[in-house]
N, C-alpha and C. Protein backbone atom coordinates (compact mmCIF):
# COMPACT_ATOMS: atom_id res chain seq x y z
N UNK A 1 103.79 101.21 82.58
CA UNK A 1 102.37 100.90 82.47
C UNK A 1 101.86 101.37 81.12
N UNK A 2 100.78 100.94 80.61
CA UNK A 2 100.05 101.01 78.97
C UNK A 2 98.50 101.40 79.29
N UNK A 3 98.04 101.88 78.83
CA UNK A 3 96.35 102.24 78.93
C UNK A 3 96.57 100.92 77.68
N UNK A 4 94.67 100.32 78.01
CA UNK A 4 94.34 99.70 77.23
C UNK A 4 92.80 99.08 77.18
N UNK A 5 92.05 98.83 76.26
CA UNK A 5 90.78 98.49 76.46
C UNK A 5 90.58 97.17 76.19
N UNK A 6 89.79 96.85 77.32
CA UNK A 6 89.33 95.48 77.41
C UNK A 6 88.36 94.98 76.21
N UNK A 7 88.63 93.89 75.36
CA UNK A 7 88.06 93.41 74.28
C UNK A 7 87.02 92.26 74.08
N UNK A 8 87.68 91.45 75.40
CA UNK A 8 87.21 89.70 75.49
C UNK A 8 87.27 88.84 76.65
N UNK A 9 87.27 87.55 76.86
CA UNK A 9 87.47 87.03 77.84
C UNK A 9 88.35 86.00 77.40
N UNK A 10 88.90 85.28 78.54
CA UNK A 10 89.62 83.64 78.68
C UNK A 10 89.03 83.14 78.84
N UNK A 11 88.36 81.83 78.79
CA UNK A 11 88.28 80.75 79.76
C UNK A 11 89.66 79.60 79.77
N UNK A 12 90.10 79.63 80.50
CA UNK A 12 90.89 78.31 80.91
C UNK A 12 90.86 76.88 81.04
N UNK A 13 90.79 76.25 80.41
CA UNK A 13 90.43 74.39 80.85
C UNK A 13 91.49 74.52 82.10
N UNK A 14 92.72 74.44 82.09
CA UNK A 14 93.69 74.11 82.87
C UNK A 14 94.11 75.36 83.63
N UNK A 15 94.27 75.78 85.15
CA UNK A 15 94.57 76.55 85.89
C UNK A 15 96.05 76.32 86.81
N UNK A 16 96.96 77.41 86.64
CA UNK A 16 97.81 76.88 87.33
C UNK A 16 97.61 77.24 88.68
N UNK A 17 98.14 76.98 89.35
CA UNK A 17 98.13 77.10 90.95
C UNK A 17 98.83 78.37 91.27
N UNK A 18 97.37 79.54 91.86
CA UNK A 18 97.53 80.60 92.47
C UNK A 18 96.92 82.10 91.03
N UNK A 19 96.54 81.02 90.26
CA UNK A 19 95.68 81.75 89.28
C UNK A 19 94.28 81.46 89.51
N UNK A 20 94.30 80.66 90.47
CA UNK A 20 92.99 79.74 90.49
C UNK A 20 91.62 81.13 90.80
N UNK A 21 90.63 81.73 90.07
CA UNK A 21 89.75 82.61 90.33
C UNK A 21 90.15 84.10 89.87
N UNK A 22 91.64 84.19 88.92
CA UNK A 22 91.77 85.27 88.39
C UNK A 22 91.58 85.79 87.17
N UNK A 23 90.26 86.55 86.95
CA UNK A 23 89.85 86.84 85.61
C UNK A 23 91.29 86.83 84.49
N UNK A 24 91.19 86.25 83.60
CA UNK A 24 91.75 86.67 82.42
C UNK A 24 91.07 87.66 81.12
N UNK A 25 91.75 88.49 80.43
CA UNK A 25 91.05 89.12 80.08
C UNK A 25 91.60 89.85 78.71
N UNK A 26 91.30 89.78 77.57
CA UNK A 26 92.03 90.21 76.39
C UNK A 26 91.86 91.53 76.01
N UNK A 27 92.99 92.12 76.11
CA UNK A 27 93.31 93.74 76.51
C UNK A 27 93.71 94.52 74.86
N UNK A 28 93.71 95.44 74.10
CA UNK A 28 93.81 95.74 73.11
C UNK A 28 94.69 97.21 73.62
N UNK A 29 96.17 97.09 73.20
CA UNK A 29 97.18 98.44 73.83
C UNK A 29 96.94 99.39 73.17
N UNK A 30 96.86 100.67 74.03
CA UNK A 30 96.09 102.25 72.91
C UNK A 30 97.62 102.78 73.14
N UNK A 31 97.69 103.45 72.01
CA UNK A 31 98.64 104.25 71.64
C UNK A 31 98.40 105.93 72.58
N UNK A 32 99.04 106.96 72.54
CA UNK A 32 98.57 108.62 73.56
C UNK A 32 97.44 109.12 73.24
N UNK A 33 97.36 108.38 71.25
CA UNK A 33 95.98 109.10 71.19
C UNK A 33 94.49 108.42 71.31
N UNK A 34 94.81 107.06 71.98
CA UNK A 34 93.79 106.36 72.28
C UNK A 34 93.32 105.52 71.26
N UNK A 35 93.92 105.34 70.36
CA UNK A 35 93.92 104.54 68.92
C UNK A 35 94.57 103.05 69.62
N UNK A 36 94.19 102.00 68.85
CA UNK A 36 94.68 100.56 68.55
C UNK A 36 96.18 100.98 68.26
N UNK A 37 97.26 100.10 69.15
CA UNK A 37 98.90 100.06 68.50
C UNK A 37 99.21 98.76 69.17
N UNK A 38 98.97 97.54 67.91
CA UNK A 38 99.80 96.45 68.21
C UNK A 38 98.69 95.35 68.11
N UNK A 39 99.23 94.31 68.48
CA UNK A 39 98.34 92.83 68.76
C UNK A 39 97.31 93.00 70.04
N UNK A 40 96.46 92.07 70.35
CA UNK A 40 96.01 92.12 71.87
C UNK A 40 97.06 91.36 72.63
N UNK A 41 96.63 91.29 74.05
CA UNK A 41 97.15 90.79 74.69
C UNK A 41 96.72 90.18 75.81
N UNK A 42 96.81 89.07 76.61
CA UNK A 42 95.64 88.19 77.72
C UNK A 42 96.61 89.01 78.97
N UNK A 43 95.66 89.40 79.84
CA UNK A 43 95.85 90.36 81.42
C UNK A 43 95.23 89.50 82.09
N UNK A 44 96.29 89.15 83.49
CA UNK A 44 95.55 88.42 84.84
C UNK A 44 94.75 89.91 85.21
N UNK A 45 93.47 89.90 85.81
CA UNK A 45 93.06 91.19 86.18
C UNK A 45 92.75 90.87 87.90
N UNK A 46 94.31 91.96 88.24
CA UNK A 46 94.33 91.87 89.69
C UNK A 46 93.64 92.47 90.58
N UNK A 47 92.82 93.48 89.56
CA UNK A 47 91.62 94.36 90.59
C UNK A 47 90.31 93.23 90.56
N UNK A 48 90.06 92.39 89.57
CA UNK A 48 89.06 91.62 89.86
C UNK A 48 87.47 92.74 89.27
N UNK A 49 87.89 93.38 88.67
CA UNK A 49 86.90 94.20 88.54
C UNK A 49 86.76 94.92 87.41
N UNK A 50 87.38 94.68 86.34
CA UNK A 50 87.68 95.24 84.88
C UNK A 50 86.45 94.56 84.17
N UNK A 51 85.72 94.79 83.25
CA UNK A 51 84.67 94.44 82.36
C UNK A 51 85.01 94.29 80.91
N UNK A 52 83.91 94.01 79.95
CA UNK A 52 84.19 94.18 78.72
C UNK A 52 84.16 95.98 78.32
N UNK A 53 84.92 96.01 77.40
CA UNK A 53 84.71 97.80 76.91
C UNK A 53 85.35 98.78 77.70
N UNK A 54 85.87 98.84 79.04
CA UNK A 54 86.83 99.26 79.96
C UNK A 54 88.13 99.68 79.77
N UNK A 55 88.07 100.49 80.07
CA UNK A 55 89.79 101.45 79.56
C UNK A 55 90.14 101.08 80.99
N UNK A 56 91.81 100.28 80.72
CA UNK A 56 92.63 99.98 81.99
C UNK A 56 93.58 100.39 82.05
N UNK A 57 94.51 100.27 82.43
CA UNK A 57 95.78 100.53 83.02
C UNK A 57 96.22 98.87 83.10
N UNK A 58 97.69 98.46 82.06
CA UNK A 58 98.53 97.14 82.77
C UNK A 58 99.56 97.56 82.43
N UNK A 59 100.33 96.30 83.30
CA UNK A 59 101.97 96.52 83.56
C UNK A 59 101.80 94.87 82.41
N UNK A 60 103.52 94.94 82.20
CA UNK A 60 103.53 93.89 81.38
C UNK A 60 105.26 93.30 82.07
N UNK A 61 105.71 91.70 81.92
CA UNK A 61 106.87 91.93 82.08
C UNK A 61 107.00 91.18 83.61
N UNK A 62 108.19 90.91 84.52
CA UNK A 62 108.21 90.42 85.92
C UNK A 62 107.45 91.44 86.84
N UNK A 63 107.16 92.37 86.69
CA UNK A 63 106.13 93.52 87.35
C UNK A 63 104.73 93.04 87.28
N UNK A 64 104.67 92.17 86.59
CA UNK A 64 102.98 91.71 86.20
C UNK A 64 102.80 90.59 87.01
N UNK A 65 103.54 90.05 87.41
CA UNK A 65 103.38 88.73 88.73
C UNK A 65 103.58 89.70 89.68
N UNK A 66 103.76 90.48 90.12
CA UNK A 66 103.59 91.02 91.49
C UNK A 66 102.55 91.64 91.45
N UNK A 67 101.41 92.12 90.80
CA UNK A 67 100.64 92.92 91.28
C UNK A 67 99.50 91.78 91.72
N UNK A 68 100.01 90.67 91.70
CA UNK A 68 98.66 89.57 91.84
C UNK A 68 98.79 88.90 93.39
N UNK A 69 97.80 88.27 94.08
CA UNK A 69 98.21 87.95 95.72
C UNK A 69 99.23 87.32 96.35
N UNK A 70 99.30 85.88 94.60
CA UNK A 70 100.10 84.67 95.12
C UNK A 70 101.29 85.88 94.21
N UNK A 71 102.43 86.21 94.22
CA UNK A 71 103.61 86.38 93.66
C UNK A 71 104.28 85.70 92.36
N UNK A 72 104.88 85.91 91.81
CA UNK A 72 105.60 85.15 90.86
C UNK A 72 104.84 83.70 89.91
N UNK A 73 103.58 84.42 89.76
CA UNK A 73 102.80 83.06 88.97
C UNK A 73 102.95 83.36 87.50
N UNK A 74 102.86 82.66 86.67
CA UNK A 74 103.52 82.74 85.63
C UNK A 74 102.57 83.67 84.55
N UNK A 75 102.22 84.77 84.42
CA UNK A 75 101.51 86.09 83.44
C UNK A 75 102.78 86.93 82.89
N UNK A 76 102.22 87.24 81.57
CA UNK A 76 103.19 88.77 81.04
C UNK A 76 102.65 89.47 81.38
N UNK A 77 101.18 89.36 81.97
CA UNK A 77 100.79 91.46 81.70
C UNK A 77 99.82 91.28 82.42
N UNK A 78 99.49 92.28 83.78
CA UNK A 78 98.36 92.06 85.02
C UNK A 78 97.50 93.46 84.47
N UNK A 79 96.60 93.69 84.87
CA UNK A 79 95.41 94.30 84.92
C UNK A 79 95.81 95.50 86.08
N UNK A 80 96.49 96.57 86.09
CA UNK A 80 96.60 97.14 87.69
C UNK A 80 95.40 97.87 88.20
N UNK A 81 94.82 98.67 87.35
CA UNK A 81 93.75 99.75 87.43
C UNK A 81 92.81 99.79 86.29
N UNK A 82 91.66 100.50 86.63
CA UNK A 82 90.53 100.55 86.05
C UNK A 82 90.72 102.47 85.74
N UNK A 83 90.47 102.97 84.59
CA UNK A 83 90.33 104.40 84.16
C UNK A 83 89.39 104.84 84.12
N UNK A 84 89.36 105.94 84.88
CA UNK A 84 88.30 106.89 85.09
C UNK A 84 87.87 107.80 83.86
N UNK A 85 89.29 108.47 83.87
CA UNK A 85 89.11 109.57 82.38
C UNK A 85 90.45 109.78 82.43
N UNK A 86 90.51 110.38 80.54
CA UNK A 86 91.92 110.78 80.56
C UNK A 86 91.69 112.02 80.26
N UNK A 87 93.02 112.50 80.93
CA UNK A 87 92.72 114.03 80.52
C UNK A 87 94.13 114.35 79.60
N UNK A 88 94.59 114.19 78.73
CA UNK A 88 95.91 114.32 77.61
C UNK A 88 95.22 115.03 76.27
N UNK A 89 96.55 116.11 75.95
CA UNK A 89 96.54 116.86 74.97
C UNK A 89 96.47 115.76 73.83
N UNK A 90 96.15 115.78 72.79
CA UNK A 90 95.79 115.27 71.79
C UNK A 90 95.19 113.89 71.99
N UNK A 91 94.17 113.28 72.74
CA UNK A 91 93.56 112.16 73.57
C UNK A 91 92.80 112.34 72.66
N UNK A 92 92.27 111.51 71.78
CA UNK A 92 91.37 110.85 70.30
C UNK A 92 90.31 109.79 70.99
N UNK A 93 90.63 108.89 72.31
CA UNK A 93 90.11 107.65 72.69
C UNK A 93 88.78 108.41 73.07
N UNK A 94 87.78 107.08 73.12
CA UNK A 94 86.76 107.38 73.99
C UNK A 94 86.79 107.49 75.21
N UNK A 95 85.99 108.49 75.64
CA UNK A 95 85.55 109.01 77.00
C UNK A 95 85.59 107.56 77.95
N UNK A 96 86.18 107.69 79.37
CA UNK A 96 86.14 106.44 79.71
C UNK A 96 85.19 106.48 80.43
């Protein structure tokens, strides 16, 4: 799993079947100290409940179709959790 903050949205013209009503959502991966490390990345968000500006928690990878209802639909990287706070020695990120 990756902490990461939510940046943006999807919209979709075309939906595949069993994505149909699952936020997409463009995720930006934090490094331990809560800094930007890497590209963004689009998250099915399987809690349904992630916002803009939101520190999450995703899995990326065949682990990322399972955390969603229908199984095996075609995502790299699901949305698992929403962050409360972090509590880590040298943690730079904003307060979540």
């Amino acid at each position: 799993m990756q902490l990461g903050k939510v940046v943006g949205t999807v919209v979709a013209s075309t939906v595949v079947e069993g994505l149909e009503g699952v936020p997409l959502l463009v995720v930006q991966p934090l490094d331990k100290a809560g800094k930007a490390k890497g590209g963004t990345v689009v998250c099915a968000d399987s809690t349904g409940m992630a916002g803009p500006e939101e520190l999450v928690y995703f899995e990326g990878g065949r682990e990322a179709a399972l955390t969603l209802e229908r199984w095996f639909v075609p995502v790299d990287h699901a949305i698992v959790g929403i962050v409360d706070t972090v509590a880590s020695e040298g943690w730079k990120g904003e307060k979540a």
